[in-house]
N, C-alpha and C. Protein backbone atom coordinates (compact mmCIF):
# COMPACT_ATOMS: atom_id res chain seq x y z
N UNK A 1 -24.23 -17.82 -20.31
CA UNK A 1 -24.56 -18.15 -18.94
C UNK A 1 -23.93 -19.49 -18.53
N UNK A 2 -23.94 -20.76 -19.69
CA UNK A 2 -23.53 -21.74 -18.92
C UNK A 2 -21.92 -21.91 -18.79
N UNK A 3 -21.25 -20.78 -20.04
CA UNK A 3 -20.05 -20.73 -19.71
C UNK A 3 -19.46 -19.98 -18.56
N UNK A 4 -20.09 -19.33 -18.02
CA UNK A 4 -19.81 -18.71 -16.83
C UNK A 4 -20.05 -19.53 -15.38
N UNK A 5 -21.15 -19.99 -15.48
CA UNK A 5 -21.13 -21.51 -14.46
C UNK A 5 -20.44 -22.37 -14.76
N UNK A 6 -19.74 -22.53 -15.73
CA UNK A 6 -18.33 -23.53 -15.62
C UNK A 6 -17.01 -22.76 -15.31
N UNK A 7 -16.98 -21.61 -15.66
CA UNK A 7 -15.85 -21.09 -15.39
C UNK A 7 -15.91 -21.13 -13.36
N UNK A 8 -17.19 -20.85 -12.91
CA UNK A 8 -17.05 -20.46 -11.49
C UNK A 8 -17.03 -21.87 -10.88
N UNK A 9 -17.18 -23.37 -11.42
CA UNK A 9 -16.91 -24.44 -10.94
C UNK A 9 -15.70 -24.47 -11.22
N UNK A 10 -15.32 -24.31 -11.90
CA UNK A 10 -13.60 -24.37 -12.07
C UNK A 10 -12.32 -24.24 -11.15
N UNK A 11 -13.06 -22.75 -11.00
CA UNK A 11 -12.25 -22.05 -9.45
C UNK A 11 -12.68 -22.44 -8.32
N UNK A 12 -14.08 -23.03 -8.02
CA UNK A 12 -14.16 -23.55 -6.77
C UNK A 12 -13.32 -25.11 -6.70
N UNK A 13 -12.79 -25.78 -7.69
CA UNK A 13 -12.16 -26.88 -7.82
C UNK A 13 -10.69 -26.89 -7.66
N UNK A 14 -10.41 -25.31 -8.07
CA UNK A 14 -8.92 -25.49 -8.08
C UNK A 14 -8.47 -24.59 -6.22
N UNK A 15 -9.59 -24.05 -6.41
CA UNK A 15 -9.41 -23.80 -4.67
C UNK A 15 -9.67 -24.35 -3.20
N UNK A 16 -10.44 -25.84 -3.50
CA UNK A 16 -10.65 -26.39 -2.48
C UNK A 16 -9.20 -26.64 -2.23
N UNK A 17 -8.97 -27.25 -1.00
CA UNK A 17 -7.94 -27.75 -0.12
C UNK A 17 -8.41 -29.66 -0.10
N UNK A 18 -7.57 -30.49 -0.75
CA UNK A 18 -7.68 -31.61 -0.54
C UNK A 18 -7.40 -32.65 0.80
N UNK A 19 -8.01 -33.62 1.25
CA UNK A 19 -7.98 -34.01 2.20
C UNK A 19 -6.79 -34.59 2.52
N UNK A 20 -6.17 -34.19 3.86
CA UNK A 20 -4.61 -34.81 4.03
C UNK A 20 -3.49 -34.09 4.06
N UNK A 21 -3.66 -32.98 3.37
CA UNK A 21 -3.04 -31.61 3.32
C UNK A 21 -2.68 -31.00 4.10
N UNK A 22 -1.15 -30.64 4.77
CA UNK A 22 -1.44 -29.95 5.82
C UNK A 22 -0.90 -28.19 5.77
N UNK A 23 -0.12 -28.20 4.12
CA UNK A 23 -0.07 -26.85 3.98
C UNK A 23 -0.76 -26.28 2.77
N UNK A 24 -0.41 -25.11 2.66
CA UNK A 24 -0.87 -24.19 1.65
C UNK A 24 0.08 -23.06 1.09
N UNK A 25 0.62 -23.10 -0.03
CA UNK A 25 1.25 -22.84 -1.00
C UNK A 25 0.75 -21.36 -0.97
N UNK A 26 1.18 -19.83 -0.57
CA UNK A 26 0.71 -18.62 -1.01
C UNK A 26 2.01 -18.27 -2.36
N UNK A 27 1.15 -17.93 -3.13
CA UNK A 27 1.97 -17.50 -4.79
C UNK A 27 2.05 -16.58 -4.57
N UNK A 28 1.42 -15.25 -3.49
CA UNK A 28 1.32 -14.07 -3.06
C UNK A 28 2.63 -13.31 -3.27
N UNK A 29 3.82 -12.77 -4.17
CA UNK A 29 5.02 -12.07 -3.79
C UNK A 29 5.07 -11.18 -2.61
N UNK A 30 3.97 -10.41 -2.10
CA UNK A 30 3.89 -9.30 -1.21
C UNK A 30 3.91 -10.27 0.24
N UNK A 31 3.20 -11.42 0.51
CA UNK A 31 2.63 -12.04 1.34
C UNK A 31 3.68 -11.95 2.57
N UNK A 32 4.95 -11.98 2.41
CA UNK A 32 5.89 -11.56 3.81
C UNK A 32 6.06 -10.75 4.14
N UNK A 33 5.79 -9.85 3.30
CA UNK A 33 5.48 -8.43 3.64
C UNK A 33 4.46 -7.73 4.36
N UNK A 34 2.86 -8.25 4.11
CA UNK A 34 1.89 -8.18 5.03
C UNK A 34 1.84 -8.69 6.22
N UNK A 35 3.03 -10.02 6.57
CA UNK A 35 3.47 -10.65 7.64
C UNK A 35 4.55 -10.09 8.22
N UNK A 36 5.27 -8.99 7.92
CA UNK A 36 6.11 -7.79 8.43
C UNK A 36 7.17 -9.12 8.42
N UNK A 37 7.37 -10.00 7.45
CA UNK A 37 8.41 -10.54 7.57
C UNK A 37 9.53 -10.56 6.92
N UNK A 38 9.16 -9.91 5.16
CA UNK A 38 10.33 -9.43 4.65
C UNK A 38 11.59 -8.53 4.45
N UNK A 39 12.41 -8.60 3.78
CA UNK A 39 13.59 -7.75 4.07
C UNK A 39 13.01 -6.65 3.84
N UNK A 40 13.68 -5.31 4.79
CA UNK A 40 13.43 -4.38 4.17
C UNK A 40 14.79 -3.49 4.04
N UNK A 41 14.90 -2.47 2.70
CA UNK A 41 16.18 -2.45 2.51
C UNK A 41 16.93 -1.22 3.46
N UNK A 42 17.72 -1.22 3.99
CA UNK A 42 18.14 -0.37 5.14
C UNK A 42 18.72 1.54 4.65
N UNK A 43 19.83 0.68 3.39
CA UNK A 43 20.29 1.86 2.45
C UNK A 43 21.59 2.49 3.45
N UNK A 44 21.91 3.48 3.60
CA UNK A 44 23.02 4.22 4.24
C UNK A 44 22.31 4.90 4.89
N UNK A 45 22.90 5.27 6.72
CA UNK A 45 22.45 5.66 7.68
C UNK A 45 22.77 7.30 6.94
N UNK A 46 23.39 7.79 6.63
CA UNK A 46 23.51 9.34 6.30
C UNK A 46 22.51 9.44 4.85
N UNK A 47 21.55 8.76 4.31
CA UNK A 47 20.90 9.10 3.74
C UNK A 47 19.77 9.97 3.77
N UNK A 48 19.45 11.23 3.57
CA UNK A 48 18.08 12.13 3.88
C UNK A 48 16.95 10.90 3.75
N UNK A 49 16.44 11.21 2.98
CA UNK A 49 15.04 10.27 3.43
C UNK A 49 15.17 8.76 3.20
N UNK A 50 15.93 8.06 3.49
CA UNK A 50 16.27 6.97 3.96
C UNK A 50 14.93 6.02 2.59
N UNK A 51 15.70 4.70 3.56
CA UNK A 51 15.09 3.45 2.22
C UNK A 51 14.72 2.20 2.81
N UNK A 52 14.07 2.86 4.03
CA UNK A 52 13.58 1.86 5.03
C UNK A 52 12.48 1.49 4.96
N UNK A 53 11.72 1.18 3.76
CA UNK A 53 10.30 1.21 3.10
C UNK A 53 10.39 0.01 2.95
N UNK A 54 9.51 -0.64 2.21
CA UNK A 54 8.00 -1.25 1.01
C UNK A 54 7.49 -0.67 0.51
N UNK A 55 6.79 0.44 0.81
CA UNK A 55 5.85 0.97 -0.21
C UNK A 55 5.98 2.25 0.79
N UNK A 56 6.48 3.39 -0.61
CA UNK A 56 6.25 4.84 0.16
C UNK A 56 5.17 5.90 -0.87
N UNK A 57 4.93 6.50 -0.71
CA UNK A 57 3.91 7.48 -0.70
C UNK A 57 4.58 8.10 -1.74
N UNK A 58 4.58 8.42 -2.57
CA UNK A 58 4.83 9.94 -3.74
C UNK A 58 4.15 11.24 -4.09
N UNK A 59 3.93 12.27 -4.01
CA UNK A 59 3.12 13.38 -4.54
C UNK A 59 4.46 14.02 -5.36
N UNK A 60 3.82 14.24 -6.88
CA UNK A 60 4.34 15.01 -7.61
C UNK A 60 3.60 16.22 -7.86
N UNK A 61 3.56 17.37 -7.87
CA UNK A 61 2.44 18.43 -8.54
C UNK A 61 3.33 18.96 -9.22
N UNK A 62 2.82 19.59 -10.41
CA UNK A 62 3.44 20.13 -11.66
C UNK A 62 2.31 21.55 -11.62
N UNK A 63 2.36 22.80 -12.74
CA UNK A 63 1.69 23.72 -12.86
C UNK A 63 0.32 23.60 -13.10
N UNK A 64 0.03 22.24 -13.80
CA UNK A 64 -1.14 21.98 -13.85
C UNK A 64 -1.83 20.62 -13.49
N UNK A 65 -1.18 19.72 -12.63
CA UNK A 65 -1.55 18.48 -12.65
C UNK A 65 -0.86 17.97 -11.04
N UNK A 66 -1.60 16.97 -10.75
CA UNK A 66 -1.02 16.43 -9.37
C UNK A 66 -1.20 14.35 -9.54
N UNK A 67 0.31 14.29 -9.53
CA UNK A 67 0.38 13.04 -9.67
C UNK A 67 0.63 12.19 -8.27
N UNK A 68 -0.18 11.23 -7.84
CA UNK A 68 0.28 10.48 -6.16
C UNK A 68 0.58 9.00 -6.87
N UNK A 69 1.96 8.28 -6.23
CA UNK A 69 2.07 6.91 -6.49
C UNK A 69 2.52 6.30 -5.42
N UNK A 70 2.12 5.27 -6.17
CA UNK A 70 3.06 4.18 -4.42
C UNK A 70 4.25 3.56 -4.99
N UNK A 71 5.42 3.77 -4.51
CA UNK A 71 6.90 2.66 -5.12
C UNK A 71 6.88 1.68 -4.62
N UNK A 72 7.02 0.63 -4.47
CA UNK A 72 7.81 -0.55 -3.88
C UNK A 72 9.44 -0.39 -3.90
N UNK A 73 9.51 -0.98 -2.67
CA UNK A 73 11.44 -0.58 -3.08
C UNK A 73 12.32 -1.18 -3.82
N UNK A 74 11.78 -2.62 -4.80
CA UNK A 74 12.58 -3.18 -5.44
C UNK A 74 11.78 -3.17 -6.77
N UNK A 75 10.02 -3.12 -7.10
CA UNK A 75 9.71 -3.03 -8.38
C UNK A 75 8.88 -1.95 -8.96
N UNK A 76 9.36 -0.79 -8.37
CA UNK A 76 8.89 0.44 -9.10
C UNK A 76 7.20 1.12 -8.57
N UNK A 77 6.76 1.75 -9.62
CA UNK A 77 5.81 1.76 -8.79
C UNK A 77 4.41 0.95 -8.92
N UNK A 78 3.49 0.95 -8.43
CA UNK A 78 2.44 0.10 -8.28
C UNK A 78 1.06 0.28 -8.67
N UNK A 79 1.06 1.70 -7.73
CA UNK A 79 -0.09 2.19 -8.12
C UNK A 79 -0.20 3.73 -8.32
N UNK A 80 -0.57 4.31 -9.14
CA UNK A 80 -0.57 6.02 -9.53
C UNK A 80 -1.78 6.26 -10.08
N UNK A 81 -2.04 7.38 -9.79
CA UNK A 81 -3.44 8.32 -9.93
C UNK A 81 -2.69 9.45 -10.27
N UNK A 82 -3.74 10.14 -11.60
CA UNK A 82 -3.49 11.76 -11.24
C UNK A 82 -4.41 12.60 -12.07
N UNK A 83 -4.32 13.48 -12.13
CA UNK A 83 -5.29 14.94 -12.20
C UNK A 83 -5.04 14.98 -13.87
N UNK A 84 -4.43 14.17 -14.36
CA UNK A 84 -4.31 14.47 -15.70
C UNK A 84 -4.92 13.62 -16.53
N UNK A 85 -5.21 12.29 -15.92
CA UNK A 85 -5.70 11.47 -16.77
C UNK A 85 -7.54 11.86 -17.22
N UNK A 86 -7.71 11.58 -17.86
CA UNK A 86 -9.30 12.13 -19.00
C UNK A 86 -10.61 11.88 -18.10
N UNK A 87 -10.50 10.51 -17.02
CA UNK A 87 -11.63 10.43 -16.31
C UNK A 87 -11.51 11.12 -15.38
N UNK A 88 -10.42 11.74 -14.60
CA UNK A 88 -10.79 12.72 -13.24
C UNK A 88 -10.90 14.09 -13.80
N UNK A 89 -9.62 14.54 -14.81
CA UNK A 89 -9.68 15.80 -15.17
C UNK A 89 -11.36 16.55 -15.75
N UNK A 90 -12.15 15.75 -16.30
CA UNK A 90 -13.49 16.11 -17.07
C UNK A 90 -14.20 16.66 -15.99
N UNK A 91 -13.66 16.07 -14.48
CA UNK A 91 -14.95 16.28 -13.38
C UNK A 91 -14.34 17.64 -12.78
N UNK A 92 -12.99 17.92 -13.00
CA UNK A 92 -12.19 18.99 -12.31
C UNK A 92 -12.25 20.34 -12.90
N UNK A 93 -12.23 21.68 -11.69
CA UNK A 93 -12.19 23.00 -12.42
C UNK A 93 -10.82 23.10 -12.78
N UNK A 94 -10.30 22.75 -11.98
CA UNK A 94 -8.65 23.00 -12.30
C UNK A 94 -7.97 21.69 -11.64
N UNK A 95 -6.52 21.61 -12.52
CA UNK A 95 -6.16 20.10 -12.10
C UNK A 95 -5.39 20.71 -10.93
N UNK A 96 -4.78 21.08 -10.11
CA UNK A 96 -3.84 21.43 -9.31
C UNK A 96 -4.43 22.15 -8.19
N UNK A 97 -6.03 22.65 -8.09
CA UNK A 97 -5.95 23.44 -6.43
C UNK A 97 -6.09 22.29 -5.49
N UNK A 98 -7.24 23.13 -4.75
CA UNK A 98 -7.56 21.91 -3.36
C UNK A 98 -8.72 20.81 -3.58
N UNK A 99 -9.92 21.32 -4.46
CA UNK A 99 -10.64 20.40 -4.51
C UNK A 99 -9.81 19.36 -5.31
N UNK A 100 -8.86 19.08 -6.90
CA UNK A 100 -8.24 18.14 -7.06
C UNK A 100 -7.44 17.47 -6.09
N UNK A 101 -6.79 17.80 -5.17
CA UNK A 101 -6.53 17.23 -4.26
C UNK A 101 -7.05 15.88 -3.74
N UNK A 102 -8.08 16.52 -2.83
CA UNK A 102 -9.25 16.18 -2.13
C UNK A 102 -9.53 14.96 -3.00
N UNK A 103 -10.02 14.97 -4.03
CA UNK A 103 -10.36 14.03 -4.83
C UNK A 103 -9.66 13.12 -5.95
N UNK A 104 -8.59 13.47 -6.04
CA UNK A 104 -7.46 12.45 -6.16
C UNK A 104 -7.17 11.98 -4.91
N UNK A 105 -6.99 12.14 -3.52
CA UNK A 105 -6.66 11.01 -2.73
C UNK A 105 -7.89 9.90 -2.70
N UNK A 106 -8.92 10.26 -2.71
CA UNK A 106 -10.12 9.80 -2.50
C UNK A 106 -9.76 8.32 -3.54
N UNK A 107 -9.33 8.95 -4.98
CA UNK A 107 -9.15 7.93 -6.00
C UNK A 107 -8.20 7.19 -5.40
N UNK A 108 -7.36 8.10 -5.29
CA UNK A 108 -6.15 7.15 -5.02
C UNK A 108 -6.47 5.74 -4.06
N UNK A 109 -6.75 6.62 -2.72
CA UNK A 109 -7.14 5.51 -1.99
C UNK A 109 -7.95 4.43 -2.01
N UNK A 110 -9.14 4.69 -3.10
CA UNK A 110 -9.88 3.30 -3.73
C UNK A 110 -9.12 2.49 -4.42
N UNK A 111 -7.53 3.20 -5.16
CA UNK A 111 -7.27 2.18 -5.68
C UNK A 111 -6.09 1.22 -5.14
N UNK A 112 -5.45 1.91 -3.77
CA UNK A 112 -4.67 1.09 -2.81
C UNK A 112 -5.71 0.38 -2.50
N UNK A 113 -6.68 0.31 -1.78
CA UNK A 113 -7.44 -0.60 -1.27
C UNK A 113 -7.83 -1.82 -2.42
N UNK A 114 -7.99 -1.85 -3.42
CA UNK A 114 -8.48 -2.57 -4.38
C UNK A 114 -6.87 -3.57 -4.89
N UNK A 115 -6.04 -2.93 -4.44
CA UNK A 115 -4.40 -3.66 -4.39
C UNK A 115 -4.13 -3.99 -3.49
N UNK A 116 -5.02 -4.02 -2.63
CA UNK A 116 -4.43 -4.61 -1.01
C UNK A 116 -3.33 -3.71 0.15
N UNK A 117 -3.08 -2.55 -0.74
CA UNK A 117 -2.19 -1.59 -0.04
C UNK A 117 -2.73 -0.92 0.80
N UNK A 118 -2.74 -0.93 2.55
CA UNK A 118 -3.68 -0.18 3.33
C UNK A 118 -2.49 0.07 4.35
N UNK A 119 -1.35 -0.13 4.24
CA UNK A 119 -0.20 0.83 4.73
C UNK A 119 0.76 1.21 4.02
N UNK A 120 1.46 2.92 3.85
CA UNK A 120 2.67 2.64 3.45
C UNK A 120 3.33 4.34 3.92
N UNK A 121 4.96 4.33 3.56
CA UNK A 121 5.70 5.22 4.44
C UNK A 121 4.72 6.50 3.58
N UNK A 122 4.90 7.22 4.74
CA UNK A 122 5.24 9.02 4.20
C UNK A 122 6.33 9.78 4.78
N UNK A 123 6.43 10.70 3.42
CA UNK A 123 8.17 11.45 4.19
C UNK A 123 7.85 12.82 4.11
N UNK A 124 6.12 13.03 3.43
CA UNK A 124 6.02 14.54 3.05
C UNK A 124 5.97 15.50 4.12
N UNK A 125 6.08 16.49 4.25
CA UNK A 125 5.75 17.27 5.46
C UNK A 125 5.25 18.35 4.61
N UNK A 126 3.77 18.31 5.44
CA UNK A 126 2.86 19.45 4.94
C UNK A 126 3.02 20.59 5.55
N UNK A 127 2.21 21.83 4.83
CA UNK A 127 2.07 23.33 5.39
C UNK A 127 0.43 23.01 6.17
N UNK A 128 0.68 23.18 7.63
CA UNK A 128 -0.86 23.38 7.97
C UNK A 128 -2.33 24.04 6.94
N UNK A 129 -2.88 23.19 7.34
CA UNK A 129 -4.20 23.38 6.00
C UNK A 129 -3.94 23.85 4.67
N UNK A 130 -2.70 23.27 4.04
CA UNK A 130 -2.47 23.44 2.74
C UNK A 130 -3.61 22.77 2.26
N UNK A 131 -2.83 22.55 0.52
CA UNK A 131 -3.67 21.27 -0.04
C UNK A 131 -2.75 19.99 0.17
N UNK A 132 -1.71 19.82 0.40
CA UNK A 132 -1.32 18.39 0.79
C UNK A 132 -1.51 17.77 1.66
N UNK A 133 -1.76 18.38 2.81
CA UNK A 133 -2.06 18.86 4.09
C UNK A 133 -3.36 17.90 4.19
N UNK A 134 -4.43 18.73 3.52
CA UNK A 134 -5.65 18.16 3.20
C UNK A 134 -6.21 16.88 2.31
N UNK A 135 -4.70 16.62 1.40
CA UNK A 135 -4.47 15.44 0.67
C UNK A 135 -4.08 14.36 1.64
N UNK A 136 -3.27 14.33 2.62
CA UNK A 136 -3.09 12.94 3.46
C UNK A 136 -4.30 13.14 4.31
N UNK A 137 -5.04 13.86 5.29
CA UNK A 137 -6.31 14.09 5.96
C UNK A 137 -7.33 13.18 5.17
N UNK A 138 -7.45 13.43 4.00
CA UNK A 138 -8.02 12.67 3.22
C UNK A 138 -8.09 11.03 3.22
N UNK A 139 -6.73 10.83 2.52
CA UNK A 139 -5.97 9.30 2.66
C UNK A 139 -6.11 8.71 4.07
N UNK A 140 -5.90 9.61 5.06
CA UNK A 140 -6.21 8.16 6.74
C UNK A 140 -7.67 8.50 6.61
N UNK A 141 -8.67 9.29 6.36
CA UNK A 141 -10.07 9.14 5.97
C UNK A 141 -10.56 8.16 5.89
N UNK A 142 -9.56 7.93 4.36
CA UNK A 142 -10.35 6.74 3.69
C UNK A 142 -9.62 5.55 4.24
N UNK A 143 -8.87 5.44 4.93
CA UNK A 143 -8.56 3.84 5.91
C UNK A 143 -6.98 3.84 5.50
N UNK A 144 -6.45 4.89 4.97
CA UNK A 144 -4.82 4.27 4.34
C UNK A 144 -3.96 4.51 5.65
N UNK A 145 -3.04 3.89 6.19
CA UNK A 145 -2.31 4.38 6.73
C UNK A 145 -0.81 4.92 6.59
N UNK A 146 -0.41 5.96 6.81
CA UNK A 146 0.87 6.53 6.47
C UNK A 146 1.72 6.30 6.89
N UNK A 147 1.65 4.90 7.58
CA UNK A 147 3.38 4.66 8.95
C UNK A 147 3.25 3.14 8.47
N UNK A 148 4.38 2.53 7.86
CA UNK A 148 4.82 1.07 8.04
C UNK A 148 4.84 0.47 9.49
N UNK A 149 4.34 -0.66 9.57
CA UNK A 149 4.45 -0.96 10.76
C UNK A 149 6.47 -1.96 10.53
N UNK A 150 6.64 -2.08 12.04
CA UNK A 150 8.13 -2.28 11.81
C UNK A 150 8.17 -4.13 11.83
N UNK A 151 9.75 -3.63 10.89
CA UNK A 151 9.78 -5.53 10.77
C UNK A 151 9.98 -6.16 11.91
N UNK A 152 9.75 -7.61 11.69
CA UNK A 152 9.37 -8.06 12.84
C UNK A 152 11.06 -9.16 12.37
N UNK A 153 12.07 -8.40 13.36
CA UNK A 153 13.54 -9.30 13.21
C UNK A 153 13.05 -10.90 13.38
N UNK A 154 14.25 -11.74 13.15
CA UNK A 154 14.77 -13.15 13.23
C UNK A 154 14.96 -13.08 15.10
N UNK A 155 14.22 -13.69 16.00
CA UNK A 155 14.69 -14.27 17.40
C UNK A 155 16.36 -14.66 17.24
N UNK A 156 17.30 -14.11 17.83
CA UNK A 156 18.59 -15.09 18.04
C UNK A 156 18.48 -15.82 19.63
N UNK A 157 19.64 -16.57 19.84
CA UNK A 157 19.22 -17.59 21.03
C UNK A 157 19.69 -16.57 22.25
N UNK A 158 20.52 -15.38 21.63
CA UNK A 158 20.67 -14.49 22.92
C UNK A 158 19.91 -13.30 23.26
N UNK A 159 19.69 -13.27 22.69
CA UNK A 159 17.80 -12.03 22.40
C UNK A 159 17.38 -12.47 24.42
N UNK A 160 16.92 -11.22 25.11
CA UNK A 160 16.61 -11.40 26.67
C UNK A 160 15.04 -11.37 26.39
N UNK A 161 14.78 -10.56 24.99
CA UNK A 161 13.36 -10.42 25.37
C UNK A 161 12.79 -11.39 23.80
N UNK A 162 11.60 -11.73 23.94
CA UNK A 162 11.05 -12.60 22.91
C UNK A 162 9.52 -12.40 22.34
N UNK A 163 9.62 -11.28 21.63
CA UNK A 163 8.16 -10.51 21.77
C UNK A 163 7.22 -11.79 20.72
N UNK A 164 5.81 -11.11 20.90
CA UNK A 164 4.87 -12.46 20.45
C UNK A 164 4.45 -11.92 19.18
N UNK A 165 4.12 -13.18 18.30
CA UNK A 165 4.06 -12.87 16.75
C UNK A 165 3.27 -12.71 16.61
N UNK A 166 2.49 -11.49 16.08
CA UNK A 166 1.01 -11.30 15.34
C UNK A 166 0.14 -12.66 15.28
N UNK A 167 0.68 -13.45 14.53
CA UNK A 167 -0.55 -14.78 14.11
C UNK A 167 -0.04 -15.62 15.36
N UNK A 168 0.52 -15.13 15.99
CA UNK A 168 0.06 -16.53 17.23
C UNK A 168 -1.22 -16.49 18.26
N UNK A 169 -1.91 -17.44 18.74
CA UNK A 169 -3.19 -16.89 19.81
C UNK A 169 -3.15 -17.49 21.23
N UNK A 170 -2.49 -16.49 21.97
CA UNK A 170 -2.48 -17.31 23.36
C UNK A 170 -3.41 -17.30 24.28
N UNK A 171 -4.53 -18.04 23.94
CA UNK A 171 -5.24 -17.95 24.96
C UNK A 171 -5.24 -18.99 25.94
């Protein structure tokens, strides 16, 4: 117990903000990214599904298993769930119909949220009331959203229009 009340003084010490300070250092790698400010990679205009991401959506299904991940476009992927691993499969009749589905996005999506991931691309195109269908229905359910919002370019001095930045507040 008392090592745990020192450990939680610890972090309240190394997280105050000292007096005089007028910035703050984010170690965050993603952090320009949630600020729609980082690069994103463009790839070749004749590319099919293009590479205009951060983070896109994956569904793999195999004969018996359904794997969902998220890529990042420069470090692989992030986060993956699937129908095969020992804690979902025990609860499942079968790894591959609709109820696995259903309940792998459910996972899934607890575990974007728990990574901070609450947008990213999709390129799938479902069969009306399939099970994939019913797999993204699922995912905006649970709060994910399936559309990147767009980067927010560099102003140049000849730009006519000068749209307003998320974190600014004009009141």
């Amino acid at each position: 117990m008392a090592s745990s009340k020192r450990v939680f003084h610890k972090i309240q010490e190394l997280n105050k903000c000292t007096e005089g300070v007028r910035y703050i250092v984010n170690r965050n790698p993603r952090n320009l990214e949630r600020l729609r400010l980082a690069y994103k990679n463009d790839g070749y205009h004749l590319e099919k599904p293009g590479r205009n991401f951060w983070h896109k959506l994956e569904l793999i299904s195999s004969n018996k298993y359904v794997t969902a991940k998220v890529n990042h476009f420069s470090n692989g992927t992030i986060v993956e769930s699937s129908t095969s691993e020992w804690a979902v499969k025990r609860h499942l009749f079968k790894g591959n119909d609709t109820s696995a589905y259903i309940n792998l996005a459910k996972i899934f999506a607890i575990r974007c949220m728990e990574a901070g991931l609450t947008e990213m691309r999709c390129d799938i195109q479902p069969k009306p009331d399939g099970k994939v269908d019913k797999f993204l229905k699922t995912l905006t359910e649970s709060g994910i959203k399936l559309q990147e919002p767009e980067r927010i370019k560099p102003i140049q001095p000849w730009d006519m229009e000068r749209p307003e930045k998320p974190w600014e507040v004009t009141e």
